[in-house]
PDB file of N, CA and C in Angstrom:
ATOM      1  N   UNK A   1      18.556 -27.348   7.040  1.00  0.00           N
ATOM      2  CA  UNK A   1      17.758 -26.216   7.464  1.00  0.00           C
ATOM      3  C   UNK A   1      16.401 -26.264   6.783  1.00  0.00           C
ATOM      4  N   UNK A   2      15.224 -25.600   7.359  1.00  0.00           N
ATOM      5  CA  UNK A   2      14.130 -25.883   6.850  1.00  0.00           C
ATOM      6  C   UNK A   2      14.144 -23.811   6.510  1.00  0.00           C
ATOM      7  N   UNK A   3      13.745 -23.769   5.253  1.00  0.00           N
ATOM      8  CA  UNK A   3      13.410 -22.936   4.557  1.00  0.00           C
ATOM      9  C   UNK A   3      12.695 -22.584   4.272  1.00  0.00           C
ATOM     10  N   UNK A   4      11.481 -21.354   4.117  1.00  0.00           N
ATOM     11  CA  UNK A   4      10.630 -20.541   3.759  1.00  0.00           C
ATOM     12  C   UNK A   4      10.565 -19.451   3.444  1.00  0.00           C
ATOM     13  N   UNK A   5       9.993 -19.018   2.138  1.00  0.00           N
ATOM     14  CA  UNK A   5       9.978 -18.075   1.112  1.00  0.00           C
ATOM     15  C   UNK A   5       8.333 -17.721   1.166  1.00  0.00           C
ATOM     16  N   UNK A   6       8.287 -16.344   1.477  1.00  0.00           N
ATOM     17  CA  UNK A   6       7.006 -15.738   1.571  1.00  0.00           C
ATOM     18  C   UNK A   6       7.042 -14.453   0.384  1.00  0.00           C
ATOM     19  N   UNK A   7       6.513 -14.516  -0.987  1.00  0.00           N
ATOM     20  CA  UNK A   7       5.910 -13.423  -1.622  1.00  0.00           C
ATOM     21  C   UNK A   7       4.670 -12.578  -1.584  1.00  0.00           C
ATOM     22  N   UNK A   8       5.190 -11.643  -1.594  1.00  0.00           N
ATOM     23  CA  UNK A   8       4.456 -10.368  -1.157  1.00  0.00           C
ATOM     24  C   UNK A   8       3.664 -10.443  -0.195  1.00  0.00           C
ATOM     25  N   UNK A   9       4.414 -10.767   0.984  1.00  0.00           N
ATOM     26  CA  UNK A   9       3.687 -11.859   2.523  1.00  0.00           C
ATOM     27  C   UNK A   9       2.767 -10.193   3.226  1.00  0.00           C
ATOM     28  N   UNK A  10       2.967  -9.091   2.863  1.00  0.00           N
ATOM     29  CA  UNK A  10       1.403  -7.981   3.457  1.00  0.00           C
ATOM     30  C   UNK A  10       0.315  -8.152   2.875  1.00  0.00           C
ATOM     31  N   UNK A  11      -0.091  -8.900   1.880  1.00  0.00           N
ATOM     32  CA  UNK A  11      -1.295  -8.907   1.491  1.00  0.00           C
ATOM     33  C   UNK A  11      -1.577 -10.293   1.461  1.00  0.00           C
ATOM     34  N   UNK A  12      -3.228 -10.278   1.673  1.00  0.00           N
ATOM     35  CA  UNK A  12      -3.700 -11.518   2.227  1.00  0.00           C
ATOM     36  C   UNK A  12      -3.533 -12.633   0.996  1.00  0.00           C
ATOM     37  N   UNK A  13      -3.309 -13.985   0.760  1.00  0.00           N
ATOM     38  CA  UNK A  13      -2.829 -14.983  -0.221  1.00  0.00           C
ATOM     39  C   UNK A  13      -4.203 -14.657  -1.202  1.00  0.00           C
ATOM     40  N   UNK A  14      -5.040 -14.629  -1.178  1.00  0.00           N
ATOM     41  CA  UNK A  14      -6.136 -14.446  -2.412  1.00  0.00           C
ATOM     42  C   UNK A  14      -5.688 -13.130  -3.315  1.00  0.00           C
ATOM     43  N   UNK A  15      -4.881 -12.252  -2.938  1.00  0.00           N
ATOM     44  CA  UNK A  15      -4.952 -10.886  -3.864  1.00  0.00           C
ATOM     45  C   UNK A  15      -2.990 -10.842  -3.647  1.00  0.00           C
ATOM     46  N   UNK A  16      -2.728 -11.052  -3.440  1.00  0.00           N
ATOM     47  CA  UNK A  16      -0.937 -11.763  -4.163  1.00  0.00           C
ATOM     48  C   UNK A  16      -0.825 -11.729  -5.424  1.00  0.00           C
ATOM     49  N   UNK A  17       0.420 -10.584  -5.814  1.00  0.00           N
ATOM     50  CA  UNK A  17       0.456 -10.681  -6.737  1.00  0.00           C
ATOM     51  C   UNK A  17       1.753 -11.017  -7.543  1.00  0.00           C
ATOM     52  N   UNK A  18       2.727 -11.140  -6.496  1.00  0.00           N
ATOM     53  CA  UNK A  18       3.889 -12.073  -7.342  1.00  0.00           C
ATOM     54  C   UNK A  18       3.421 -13.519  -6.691  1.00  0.00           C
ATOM     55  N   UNK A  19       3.674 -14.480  -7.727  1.00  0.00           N
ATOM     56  CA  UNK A  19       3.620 -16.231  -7.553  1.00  0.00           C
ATOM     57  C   UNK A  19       4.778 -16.456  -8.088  1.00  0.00           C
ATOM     58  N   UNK A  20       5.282 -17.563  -7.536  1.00  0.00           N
ATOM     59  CA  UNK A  20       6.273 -18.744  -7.992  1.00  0.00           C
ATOM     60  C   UNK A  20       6.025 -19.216  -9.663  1.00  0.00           C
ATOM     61  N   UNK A  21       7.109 -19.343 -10.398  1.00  0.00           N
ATOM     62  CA  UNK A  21       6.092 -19.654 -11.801  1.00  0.00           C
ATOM     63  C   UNK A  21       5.983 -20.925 -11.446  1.00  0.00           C
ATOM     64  N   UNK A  22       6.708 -22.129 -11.102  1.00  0.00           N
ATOM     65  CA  UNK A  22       6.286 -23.555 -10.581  1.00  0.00           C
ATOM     66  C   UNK A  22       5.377 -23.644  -9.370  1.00  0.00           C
ATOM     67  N   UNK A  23       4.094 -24.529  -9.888  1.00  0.00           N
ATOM     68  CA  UNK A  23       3.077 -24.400  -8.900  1.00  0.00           C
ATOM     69  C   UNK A  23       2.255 -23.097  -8.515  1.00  0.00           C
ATOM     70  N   UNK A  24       2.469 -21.990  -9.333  1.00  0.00           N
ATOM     71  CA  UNK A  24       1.449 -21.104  -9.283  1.00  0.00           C
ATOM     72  C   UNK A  24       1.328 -20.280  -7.719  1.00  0.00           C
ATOM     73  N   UNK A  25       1.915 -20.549  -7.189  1.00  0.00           N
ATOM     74  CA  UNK A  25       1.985 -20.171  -5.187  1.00  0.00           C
ATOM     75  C   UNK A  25       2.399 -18.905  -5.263  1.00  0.00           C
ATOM     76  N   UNK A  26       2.609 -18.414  -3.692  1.00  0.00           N
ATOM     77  CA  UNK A  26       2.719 -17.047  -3.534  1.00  0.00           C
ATOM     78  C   UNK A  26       3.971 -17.513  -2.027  1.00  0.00           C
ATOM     79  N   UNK A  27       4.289 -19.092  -1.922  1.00  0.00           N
ATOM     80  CA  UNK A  27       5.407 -19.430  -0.777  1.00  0.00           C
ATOM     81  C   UNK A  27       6.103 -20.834  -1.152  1.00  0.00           C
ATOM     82  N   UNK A  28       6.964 -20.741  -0.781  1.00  0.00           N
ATOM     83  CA  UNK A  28       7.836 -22.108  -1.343  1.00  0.00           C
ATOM     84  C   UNK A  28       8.320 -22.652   0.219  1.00  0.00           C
ATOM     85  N   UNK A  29       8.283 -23.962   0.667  1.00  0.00           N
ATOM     86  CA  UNK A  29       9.502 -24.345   1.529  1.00  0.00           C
ATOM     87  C   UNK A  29       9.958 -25.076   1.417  1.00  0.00           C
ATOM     88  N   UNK A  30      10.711 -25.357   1.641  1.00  0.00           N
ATOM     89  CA  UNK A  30      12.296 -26.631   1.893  1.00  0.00           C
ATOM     90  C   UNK A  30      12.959 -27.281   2.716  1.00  0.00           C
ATOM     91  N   UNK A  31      13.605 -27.961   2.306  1.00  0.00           N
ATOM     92  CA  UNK A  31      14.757 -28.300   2.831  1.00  0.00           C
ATOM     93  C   UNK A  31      16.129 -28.048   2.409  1.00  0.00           C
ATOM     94  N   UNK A  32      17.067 -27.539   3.270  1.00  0.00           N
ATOM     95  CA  UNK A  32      18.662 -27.135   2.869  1.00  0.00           C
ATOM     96  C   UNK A  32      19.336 -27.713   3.440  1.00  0.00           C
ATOM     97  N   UNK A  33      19.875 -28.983   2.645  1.00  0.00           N
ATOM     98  CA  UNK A  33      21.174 -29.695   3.494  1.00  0.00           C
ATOM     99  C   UNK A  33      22.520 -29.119   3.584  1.00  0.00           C
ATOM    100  N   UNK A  34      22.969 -28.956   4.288  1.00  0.00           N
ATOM    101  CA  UNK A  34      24.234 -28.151   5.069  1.00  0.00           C
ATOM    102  C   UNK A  34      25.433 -29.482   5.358  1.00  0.00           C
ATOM    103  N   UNK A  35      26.495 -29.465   4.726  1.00  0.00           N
ATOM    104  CA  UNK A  35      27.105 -30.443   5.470  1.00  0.00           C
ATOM    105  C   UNK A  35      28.848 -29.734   5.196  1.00  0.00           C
ATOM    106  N   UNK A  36      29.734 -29.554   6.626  1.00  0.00           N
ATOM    107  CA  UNK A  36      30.903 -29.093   6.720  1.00  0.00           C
ATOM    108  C   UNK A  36      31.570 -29.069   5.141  1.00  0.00           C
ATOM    109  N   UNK A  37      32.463 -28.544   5.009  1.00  0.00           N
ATOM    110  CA  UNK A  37      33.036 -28.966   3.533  1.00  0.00           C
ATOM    111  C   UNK A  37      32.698 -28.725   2.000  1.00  0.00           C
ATOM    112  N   UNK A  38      31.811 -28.613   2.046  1.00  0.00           N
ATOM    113  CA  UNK A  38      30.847 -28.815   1.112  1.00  0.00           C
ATOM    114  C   UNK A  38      30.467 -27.265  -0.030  1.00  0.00           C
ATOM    115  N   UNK A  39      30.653 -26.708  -0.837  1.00  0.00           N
ATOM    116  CA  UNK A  39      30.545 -25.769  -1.632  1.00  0.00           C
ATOM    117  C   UNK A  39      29.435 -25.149  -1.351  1.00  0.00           C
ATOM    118  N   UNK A  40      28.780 -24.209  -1.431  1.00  0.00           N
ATOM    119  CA  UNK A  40      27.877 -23.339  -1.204  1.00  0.00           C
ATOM    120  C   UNK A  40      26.651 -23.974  -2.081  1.00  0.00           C
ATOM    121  N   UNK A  41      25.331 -23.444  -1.149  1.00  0.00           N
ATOM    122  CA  UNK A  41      24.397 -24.331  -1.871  1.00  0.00           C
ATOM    123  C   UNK A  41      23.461 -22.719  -2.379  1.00  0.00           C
ATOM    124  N   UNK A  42      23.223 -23.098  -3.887  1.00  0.00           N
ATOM    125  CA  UNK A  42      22.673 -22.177  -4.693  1.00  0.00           C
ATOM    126  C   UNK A  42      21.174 -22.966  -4.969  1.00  0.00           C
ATOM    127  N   UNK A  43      20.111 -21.996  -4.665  1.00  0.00           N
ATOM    128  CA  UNK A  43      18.552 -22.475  -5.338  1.00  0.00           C
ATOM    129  C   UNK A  43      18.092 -21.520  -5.883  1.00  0.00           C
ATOM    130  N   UNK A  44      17.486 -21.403  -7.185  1.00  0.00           N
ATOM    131  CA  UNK A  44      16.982 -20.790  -8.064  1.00  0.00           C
ATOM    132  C   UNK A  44      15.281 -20.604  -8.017  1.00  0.00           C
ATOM    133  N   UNK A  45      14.600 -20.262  -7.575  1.00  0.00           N
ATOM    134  CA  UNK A  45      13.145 -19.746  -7.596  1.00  0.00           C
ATOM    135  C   UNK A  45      12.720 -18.613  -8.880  1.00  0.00           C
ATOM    136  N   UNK A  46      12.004 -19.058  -9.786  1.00  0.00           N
ATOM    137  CA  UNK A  46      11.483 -17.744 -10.619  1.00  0.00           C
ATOM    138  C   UNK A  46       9.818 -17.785 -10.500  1.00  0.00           C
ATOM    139  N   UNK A  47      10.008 -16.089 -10.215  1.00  0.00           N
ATOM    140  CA  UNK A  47       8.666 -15.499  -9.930  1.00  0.00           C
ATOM    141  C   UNK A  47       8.020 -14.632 -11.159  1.00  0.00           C
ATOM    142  N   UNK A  48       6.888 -14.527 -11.176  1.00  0.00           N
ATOM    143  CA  UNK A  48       6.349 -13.573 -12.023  1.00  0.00           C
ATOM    144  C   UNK A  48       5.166 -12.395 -11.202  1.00  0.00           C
ATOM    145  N   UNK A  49       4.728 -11.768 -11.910  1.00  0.00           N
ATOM    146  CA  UNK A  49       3.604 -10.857 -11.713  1.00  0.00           C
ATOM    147  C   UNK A  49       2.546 -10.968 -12.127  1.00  0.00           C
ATOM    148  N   UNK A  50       1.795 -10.947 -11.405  1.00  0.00           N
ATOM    149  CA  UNK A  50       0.370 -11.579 -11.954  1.00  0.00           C
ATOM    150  C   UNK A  50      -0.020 -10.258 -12.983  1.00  0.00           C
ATOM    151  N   UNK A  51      -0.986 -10.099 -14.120  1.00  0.00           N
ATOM    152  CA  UNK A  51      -1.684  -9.941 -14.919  1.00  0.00           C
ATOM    153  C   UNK A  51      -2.095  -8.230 -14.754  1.00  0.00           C
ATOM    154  N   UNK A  52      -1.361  -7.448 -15.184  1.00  0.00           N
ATOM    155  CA  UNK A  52      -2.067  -6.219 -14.625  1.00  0.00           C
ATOM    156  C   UNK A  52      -3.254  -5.701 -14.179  1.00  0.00           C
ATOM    157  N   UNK A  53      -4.108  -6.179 -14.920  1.00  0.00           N
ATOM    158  CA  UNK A  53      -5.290  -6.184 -15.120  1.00  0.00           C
ATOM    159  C   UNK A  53      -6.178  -7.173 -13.731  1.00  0.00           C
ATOM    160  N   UNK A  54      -5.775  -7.892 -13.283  1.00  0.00           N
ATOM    161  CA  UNK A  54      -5.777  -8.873 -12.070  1.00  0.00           C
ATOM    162  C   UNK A  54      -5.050  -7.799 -11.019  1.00  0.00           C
ATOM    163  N   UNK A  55      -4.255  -7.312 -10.676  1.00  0.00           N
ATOM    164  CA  UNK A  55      -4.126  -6.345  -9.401  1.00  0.00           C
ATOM    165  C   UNK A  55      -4.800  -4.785  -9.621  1.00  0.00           C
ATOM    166  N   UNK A  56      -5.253  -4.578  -8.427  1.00  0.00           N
ATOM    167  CA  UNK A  56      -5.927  -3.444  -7.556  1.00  0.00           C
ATOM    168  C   UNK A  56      -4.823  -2.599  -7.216  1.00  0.00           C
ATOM    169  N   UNK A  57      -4.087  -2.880  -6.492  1.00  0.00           N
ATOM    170  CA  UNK A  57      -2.862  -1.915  -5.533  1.00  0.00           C
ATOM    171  C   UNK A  57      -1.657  -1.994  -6.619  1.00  0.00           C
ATOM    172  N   UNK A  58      -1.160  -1.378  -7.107  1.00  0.00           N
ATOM    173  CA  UNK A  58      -0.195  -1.143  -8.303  1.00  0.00           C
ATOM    174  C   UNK A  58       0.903  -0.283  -7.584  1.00  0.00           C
ATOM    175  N   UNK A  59       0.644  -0.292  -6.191  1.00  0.00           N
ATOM    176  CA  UNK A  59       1.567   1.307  -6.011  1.00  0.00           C
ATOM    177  C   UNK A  59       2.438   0.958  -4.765  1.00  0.00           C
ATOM    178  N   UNK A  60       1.944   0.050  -4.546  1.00  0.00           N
ATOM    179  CA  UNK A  60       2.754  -0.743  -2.890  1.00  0.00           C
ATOM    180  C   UNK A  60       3.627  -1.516  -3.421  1.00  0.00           C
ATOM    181  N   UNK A  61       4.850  -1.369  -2.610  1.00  0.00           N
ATOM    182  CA  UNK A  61       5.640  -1.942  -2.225  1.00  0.00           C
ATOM    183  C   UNK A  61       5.744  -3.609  -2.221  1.00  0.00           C
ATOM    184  N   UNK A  62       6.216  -4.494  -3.341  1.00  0.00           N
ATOM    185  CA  UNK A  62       6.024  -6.067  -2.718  1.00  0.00           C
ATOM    186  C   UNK A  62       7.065  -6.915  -2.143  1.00  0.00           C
ATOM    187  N   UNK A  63       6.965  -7.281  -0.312  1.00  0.00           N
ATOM    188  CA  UNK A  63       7.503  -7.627   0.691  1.00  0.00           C
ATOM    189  C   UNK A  63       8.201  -8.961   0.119  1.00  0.00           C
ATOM    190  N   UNK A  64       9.198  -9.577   0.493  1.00  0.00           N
ATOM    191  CA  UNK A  64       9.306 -10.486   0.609  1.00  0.00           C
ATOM    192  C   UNK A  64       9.848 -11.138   1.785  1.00  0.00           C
ATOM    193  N   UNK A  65      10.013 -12.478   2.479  1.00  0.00           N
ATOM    194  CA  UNK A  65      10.594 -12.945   3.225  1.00  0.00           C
ATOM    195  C   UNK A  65      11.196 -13.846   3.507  1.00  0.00           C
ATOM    196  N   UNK A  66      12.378 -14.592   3.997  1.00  0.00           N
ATOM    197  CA  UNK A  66      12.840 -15.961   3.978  1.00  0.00           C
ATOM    198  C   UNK A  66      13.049 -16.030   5.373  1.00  0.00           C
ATOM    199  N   UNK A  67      12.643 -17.069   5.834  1.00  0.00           N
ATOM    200  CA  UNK A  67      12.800 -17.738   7.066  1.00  0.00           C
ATOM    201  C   UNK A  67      13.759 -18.922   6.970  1.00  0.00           C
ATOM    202  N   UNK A  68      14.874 -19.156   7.573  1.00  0.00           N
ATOM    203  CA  UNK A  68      15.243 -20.221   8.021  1.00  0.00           C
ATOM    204  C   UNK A  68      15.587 -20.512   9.395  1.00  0.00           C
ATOM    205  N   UNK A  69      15.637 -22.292   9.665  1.00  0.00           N
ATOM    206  CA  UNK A  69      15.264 -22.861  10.961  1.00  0.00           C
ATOM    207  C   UNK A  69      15.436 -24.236  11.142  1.00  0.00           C
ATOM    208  N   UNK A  70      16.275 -24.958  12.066  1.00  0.00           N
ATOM    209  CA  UNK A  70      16.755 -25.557  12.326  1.00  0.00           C
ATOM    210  C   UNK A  70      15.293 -26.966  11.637  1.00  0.00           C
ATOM    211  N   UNK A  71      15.798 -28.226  11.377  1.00  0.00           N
ATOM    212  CA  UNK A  71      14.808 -28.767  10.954  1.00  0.00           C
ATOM    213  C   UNK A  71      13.569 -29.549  12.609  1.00  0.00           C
ATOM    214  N   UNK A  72      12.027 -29.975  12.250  1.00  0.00           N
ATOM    215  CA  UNK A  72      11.472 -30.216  13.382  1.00  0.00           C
ATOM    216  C   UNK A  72      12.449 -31.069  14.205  1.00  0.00           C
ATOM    217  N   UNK A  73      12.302 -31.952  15.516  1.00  0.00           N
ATOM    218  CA  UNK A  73      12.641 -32.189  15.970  1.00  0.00           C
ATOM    219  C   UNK A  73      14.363 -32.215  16.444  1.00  0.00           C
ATOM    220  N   UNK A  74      14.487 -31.401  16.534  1.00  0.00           N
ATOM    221  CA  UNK A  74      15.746 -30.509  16.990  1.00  0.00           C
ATOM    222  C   UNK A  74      15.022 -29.246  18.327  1.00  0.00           C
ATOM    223  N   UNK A  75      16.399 -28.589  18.434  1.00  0.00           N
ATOM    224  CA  UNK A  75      15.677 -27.707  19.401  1.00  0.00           C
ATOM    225  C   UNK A  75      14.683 -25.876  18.965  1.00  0.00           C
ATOM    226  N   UNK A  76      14.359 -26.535  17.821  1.00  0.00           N
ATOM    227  CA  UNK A  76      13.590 -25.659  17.403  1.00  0.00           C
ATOM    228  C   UNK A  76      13.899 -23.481  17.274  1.00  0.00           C
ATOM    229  N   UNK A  77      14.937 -23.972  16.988  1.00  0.00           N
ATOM    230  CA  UNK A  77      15.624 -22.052  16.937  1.00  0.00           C
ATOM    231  C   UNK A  77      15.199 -21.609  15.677  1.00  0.00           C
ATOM    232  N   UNK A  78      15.105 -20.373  15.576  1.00  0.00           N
ATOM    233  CA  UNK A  78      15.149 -19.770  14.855  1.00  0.00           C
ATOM    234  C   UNK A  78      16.790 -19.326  14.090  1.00  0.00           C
ATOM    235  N   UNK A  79      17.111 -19.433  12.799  1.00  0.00           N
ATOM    236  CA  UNK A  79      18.842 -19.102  13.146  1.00  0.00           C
ATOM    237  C   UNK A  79      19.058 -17.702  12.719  1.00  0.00           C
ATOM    238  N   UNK A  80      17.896 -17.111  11.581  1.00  0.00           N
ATOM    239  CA  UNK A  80      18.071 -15.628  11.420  1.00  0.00           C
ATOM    240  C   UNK A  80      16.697 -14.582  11.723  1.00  0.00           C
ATOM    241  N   UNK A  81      16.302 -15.379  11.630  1.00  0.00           N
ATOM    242  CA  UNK A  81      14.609 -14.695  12.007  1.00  0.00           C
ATOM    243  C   UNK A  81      13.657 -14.202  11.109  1.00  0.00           C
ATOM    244  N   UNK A  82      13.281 -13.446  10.892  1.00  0.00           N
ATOM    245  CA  UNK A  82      12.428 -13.025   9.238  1.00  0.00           C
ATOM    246  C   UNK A  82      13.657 -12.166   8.886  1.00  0.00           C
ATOM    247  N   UNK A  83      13.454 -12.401   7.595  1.00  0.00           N
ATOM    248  CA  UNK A  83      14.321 -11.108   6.736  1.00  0.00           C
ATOM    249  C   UNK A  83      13.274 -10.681   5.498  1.00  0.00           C
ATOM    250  N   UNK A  84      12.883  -9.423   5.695  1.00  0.00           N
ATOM    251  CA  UNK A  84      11.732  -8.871   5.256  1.00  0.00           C
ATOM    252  C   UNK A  84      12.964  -7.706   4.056  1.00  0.00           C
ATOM    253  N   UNK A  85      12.571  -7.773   2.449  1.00  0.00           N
ATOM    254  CA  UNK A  85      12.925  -7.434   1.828  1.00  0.00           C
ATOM    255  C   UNK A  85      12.188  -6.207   0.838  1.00  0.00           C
ATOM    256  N   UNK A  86      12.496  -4.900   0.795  1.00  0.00           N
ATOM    257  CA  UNK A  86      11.656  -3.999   0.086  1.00  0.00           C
ATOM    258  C   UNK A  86      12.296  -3.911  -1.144  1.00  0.00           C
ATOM    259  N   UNK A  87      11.953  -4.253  -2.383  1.00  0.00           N
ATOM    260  CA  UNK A  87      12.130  -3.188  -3.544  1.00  0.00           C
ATOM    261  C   UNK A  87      11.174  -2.826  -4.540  1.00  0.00           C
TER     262      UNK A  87
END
């Protein structure tokens, strides 16, 4: 499965204020190999908050999202669609 992780995906990528701590980003994607049999597949992402002093909007809500999707050349589905996360 091809995987995508969007932090705090309502505000435009220049003023984002959770990042990935690897690579400094505000989206991660992947790949998730899936194969029958096989134990559950666990991935670990740690995020931080940018700098208080560096954000403006302190009071909103930060979105998150994961997309997954069949990999390119396949028939291109979507398998859950966005899953948009508030806390």
């Amino acid at each position: 499965l091809d995987a995508e992780l969007q932090l705090d995906r309502l505000k435009p990528k220049p003023s984002r204020r959770v990042l990935l701590l690897q690579g400094h980003q505000s989206s991660w994607r992947g790949a998730l190999a899936l194969a029958p049999g096989t134990p559950p597949l666990c991935h670990n992402l740690t995020a931080y908050l940018r700098d208080e002093a560096d954000i403006k909007d302190k009071l909103s809500a930060v979105a998150l999202s994961l997309s997954l999707a069949l990999p390119e050349g396949g028939p291109g589905l979507v398998l859950y669609g966005d899953t948009l996360v508030h806390a």
